[in-house]
PDB file of N, CA and C in Angstrom:
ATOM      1  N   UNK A   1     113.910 140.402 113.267  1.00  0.00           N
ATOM      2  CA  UNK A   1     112.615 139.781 113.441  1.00  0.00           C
ATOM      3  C   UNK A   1     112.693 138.634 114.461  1.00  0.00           C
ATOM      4  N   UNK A   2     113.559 137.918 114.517  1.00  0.00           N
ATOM      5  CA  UNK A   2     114.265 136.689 115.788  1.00  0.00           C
ATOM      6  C   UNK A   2     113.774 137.244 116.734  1.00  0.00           C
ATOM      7  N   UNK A   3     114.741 138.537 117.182  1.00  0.00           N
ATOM      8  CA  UNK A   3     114.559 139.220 118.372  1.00  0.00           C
ATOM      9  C   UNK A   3     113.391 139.220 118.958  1.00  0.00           C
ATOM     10  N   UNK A   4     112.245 140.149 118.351  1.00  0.00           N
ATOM     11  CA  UNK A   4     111.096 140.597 118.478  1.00  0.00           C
ATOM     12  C   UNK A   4     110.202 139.041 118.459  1.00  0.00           C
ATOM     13  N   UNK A   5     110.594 138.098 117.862  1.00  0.00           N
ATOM     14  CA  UNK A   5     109.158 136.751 118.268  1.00  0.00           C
ATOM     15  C   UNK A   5     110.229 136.181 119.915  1.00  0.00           C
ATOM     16  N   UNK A   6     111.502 136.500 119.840  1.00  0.00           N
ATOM     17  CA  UNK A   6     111.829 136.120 121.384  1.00  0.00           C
ATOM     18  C   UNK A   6     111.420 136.733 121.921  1.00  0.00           C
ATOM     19  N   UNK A   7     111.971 138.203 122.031  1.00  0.00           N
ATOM     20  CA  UNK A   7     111.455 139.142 123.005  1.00  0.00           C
ATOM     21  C   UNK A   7     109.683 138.705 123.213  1.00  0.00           C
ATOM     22  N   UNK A   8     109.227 138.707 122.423  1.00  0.00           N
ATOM     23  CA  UNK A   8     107.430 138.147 122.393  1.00  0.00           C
ATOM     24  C   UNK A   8     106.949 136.870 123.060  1.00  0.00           C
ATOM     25  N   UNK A   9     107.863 135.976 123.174  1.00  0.00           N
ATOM     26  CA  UNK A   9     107.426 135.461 123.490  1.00  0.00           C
ATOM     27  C   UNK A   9     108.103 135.245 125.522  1.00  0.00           C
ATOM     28  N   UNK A  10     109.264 135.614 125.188  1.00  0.00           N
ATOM     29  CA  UNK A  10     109.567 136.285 126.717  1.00  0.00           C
ATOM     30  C   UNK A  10     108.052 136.351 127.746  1.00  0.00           C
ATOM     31  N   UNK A  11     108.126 137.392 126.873  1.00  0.00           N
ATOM     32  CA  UNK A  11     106.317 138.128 127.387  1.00  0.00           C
ATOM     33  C   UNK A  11     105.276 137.388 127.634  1.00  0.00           C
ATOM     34  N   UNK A  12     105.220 137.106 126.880  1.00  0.00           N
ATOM     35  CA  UNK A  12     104.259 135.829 126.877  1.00  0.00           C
ATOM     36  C   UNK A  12     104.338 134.817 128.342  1.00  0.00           C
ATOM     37  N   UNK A  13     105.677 134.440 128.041  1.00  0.00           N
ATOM     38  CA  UNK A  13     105.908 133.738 129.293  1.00  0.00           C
ATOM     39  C   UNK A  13     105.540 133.981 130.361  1.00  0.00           C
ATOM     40  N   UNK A  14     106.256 135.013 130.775  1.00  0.00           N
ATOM     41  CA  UNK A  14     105.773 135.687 131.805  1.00  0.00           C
ATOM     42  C   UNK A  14     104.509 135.903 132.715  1.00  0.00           C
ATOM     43  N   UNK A  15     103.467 136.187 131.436  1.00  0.00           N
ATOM     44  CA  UNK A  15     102.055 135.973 132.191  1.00  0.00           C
ATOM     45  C   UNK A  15     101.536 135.095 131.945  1.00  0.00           C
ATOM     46  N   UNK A  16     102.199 133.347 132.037  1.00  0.00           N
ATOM     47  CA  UNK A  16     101.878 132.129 132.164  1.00  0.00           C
ATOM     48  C   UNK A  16     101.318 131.388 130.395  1.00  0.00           C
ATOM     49  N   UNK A  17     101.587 131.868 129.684  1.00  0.00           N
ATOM     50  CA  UNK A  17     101.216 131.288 128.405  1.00  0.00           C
ATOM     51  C   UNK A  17     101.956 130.205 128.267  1.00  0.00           C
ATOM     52  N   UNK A  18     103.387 129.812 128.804  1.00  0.00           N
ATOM     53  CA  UNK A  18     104.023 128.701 128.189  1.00  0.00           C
ATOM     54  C   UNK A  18     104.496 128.624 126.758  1.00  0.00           C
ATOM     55  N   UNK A  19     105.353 129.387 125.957  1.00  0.00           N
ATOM     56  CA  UNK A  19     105.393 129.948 124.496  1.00  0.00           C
ATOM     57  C   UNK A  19     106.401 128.931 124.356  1.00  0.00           C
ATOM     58  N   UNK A  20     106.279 128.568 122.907  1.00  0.00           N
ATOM     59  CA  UNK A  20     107.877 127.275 122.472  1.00  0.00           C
ATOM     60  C   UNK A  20     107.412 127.698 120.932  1.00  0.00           C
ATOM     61  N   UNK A  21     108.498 127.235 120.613  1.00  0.00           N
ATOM     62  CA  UNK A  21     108.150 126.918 118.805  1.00  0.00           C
ATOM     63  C   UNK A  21     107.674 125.660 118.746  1.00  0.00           C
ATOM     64  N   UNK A  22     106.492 125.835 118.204  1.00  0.00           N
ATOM     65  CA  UNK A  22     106.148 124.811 117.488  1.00  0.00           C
ATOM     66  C   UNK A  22     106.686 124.490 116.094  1.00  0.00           C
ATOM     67  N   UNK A  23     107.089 125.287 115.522  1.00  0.00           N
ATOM     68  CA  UNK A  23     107.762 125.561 113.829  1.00  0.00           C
ATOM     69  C   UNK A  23     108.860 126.432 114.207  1.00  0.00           C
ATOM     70  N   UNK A  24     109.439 127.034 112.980  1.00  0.00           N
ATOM     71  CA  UNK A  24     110.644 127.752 113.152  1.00  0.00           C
ATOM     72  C   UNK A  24     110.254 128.889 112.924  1.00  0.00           C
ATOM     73  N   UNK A  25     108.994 129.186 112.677  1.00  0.00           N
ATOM     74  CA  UNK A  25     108.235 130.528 112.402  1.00  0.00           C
ATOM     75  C   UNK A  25     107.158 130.568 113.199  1.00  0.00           C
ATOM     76  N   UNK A  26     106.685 129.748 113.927  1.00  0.00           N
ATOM     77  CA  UNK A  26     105.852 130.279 114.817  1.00  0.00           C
ATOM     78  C   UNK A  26     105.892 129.900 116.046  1.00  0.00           C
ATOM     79  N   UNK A  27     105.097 130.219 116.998  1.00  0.00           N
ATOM     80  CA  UNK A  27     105.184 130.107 118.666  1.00  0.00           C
ATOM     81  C   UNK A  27     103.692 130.076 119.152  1.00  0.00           C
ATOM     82  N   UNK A  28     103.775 128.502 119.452  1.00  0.00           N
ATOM     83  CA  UNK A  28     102.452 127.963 120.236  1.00  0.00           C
ATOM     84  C   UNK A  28     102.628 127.828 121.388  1.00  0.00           C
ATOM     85  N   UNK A  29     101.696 128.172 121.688  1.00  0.00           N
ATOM     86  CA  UNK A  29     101.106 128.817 123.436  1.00  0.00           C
ATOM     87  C   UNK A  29     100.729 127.853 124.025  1.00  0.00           C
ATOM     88  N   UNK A  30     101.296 126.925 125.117  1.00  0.00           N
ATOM     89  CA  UNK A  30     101.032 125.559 125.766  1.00  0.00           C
ATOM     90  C   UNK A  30      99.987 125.553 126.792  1.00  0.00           C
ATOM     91  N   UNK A  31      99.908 126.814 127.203  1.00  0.00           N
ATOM     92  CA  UNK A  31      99.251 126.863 128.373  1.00  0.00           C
ATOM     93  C   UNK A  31      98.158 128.429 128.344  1.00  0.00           C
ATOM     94  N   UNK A  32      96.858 127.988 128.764  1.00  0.00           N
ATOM     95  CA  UNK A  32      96.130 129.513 129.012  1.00  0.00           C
ATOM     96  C   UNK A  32      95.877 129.485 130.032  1.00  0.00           C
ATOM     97  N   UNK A  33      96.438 131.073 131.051  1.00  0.00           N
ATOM     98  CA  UNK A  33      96.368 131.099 131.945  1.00  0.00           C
ATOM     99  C   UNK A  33      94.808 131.139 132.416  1.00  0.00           C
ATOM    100  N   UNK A  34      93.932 130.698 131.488  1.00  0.00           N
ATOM    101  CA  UNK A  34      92.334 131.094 132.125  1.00  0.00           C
ATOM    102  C   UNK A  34      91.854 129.851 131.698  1.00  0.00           C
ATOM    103  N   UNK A  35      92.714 128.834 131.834  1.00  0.00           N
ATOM    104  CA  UNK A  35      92.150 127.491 131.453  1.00  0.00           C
ATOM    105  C   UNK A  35      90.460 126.868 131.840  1.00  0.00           C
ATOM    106  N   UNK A  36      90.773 127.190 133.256  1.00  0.00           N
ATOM    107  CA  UNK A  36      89.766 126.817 134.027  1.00  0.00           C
ATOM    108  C   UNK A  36      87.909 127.720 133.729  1.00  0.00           C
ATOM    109  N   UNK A  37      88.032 128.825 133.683  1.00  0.00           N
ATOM    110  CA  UNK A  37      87.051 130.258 132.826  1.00  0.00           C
ATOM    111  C   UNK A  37      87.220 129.219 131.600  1.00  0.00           C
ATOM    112  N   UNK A  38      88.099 129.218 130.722  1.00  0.00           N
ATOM    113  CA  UNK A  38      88.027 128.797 129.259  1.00  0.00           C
ATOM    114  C   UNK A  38      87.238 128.085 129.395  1.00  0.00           C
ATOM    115  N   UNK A  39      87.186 126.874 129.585  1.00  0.00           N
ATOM    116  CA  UNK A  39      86.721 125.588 129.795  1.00  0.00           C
ATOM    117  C   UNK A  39      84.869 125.206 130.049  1.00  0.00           C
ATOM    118  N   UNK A  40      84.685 127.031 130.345  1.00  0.00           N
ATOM    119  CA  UNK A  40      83.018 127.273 130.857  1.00  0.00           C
ATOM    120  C   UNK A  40      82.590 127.906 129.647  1.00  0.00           C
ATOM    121  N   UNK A  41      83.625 128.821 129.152  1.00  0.00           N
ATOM    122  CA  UNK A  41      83.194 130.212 128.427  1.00  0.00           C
ATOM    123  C   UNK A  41      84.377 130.499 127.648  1.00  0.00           C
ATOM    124  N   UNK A  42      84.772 129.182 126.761  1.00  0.00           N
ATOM    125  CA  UNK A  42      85.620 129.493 125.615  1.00  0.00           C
ATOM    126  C   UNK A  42      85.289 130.865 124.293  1.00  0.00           C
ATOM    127  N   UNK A  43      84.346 130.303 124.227  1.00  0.00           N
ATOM    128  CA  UNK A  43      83.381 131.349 123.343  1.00  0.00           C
ATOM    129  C   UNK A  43      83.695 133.606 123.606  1.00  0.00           C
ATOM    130  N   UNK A  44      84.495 133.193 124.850  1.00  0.00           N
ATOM    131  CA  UNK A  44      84.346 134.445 125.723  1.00  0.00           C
ATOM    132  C   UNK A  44      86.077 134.533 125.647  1.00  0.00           C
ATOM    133  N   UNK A  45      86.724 133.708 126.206  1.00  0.00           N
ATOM    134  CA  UNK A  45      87.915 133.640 126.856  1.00  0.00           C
ATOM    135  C   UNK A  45      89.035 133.707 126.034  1.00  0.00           C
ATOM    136  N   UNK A  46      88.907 133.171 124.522  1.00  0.00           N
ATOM    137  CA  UNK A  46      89.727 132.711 123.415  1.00  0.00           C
ATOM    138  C   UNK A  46      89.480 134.317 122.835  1.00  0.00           C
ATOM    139  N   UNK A  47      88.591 134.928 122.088  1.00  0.00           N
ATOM    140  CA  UNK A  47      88.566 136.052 121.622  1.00  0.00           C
ATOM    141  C   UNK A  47      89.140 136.718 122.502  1.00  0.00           C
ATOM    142  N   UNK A  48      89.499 137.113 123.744  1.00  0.00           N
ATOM    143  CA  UNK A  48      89.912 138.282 124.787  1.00  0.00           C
ATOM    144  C   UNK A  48      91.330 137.909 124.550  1.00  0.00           C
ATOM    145  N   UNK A  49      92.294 136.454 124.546  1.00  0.00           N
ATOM    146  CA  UNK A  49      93.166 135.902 124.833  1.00  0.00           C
ATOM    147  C   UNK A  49      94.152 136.765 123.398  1.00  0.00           C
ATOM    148  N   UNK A  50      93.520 136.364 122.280  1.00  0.00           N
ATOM    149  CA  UNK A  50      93.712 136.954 121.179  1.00  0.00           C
ATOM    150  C   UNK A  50      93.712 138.792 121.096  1.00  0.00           C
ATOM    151  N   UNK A  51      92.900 139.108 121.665  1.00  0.00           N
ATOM    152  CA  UNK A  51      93.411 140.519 121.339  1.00  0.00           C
ATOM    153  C   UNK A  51      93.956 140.882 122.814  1.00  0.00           C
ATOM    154  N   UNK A  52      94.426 140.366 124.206  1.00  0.00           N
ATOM    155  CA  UNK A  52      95.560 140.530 124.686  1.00  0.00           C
ATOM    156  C   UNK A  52      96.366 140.211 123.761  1.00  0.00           C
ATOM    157  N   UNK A  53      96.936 139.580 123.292  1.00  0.00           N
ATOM    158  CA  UNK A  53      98.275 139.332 122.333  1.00  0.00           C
ATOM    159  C   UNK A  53      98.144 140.113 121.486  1.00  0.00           C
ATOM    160  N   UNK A  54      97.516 140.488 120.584  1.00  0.00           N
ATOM    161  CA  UNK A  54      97.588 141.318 119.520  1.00  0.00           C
ATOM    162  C   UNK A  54      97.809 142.690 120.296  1.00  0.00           C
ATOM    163  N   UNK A  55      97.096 143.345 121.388  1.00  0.00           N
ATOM    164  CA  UNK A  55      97.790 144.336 122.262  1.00  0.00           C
ATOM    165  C   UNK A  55      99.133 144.494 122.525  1.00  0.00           C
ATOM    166  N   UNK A  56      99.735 143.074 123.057  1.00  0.00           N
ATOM    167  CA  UNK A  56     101.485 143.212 123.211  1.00  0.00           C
ATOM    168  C   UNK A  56     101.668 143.440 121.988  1.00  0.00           C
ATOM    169  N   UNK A  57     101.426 143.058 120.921  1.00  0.00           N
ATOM    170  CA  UNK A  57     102.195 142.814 119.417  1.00  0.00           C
ATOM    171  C   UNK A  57     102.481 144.593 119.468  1.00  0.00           C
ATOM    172  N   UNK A  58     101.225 144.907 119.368  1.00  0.00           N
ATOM    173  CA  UNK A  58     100.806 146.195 118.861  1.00  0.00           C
ATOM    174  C   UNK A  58     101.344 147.280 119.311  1.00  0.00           C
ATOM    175  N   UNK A  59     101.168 147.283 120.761  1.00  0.00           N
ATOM    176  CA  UNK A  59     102.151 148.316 122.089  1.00  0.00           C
ATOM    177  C   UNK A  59     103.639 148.061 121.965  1.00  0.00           C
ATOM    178  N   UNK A  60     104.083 146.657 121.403  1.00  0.00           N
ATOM    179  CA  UNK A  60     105.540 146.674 121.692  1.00  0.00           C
ATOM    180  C   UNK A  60     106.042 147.156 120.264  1.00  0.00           C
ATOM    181  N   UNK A  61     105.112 147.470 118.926  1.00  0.00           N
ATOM    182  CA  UNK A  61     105.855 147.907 117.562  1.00  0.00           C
ATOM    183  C   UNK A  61     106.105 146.684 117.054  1.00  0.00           C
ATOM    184  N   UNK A  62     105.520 145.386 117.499  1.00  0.00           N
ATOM    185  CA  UNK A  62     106.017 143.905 116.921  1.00  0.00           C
ATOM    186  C   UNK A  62     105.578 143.857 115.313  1.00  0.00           C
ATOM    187  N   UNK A  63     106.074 144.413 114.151  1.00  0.00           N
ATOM    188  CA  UNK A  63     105.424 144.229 112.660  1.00  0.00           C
ATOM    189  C   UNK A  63     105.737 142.853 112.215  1.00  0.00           C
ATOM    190  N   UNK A  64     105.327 141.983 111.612  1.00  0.00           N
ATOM    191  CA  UNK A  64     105.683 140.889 110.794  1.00  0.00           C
ATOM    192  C   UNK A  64     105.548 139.598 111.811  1.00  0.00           C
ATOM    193  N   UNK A  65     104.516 139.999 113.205  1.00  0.00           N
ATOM    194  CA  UNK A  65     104.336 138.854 113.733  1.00  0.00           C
ATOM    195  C   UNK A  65     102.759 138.624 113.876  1.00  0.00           C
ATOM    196  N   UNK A  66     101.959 137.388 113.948  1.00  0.00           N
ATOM    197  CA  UNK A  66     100.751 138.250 113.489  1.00  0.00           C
ATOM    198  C   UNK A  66      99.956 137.218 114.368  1.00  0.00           C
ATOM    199  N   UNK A  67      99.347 137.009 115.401  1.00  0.00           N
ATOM    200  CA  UNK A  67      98.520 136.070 116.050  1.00  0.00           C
ATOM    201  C   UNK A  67      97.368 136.023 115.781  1.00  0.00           C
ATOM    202  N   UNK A  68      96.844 134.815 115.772  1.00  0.00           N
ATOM    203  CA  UNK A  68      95.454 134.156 115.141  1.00  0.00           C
ATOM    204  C   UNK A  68      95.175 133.037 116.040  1.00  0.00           C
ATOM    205  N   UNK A  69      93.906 132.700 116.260  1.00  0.00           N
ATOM    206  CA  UNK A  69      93.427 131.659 116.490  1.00  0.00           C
ATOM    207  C   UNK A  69      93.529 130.377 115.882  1.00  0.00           C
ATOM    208  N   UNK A  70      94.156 129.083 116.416  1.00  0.00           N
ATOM    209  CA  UNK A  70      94.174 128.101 115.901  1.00  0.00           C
ATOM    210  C   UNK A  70      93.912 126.897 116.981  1.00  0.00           C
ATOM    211  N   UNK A  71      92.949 126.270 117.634  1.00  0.00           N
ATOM    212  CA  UNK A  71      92.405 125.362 118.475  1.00  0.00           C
ATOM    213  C   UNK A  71      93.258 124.585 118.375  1.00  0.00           C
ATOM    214  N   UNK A  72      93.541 123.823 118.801  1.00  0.00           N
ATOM    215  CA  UNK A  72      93.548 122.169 119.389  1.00  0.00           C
ATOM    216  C   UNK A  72      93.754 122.184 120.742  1.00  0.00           C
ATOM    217  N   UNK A  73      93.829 121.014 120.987  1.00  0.00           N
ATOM    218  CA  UNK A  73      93.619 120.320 122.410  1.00  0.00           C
ATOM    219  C   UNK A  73      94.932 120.156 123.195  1.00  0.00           C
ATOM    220  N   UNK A  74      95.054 120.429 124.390  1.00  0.00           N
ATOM    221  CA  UNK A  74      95.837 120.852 125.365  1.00  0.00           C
ATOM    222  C   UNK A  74      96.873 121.514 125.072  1.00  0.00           C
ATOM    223  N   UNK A  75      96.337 123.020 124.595  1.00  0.00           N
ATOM    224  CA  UNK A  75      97.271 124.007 124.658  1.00  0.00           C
ATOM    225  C   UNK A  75      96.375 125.529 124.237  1.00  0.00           C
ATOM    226  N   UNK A  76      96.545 126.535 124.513  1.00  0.00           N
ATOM    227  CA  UNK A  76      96.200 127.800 124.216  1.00  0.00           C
ATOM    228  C   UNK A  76      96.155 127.372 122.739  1.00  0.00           C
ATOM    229  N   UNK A  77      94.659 128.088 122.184  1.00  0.00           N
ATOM    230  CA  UNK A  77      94.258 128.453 120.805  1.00  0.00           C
ATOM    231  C   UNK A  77      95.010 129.254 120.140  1.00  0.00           C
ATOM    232  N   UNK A  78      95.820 130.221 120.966  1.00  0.00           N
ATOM    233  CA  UNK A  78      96.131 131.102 120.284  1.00  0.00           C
ATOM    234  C   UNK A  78      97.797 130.714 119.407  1.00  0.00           C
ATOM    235  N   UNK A  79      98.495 131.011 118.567  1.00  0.00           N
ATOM    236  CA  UNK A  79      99.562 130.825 118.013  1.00  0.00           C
ATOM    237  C   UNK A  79      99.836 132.075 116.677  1.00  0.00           C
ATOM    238  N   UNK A  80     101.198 132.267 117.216  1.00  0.00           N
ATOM    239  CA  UNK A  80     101.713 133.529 116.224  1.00  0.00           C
ATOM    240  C   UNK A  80     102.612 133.058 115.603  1.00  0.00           C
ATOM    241  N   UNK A  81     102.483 133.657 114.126  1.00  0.00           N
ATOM    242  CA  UNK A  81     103.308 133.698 112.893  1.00  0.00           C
ATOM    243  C   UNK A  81     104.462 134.796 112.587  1.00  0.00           C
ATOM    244  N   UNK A  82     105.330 134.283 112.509  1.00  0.00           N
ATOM    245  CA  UNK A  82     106.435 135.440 112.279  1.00  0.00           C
ATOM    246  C   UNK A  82     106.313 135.506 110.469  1.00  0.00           C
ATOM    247  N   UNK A  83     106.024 136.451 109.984  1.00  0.00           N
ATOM    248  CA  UNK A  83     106.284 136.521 108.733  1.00  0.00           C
ATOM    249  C   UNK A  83     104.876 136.547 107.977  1.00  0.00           C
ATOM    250  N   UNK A  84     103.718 136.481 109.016  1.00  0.00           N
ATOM    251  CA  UNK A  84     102.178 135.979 108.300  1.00  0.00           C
ATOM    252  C   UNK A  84     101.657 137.361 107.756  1.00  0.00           C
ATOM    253  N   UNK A  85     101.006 137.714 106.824  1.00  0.00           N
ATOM    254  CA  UNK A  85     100.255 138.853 106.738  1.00  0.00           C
ATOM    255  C   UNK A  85      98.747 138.906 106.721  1.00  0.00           C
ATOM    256  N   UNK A  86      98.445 139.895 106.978  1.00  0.00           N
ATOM    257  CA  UNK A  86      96.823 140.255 107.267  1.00  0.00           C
ATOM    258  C   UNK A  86      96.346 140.096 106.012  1.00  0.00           C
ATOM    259  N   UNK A  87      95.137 139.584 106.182  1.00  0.00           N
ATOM    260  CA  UNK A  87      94.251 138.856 105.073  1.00  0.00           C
ATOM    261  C   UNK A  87      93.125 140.043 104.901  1.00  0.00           C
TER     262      UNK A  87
END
């Protein structure tokens, strides 16, 4: 499961998210690459941001990692749980 939230967040990286642990189980997203769009049309930008990620999760076979929306201020809403389950 290590593997797969590195490997994930690898990915992440890559197309500018900025991924770190924030916890030892999860990985907050420092940066959205659509900051600037966000910032007009969060309402728009945050839901799409979220199911890109849930797409990688999903396409790469990632089980037991689970991304959700969680706001605050200067950093991507989005943040994934290693270990979270669907509600």
């Amino acid at each position: 499961m290590e593997r797969l939230l590195n490997a994930t967040g690898q990915v992440l990286a890559e197309q500018g998210f900025a991924p770190h642990r924030c916890e030892a189980t999860r990985l907050c997203l420092a940066n959205c690459p659509f900051d600037a769009l966000a910032k007009r049309h969060r309402e728009v930008v945050c839901p799409t941001n979220l199911a890109l990620v849930d797409g990688l999760l999903d396409g790469a076979g990632i089980h037991g990692v689970k991304a959700h929306m969680e706001p605050s201020q200067g950093r991507c809403c989005i943040v994934l749980d290693r270990g979270m389950v669907d509600m």
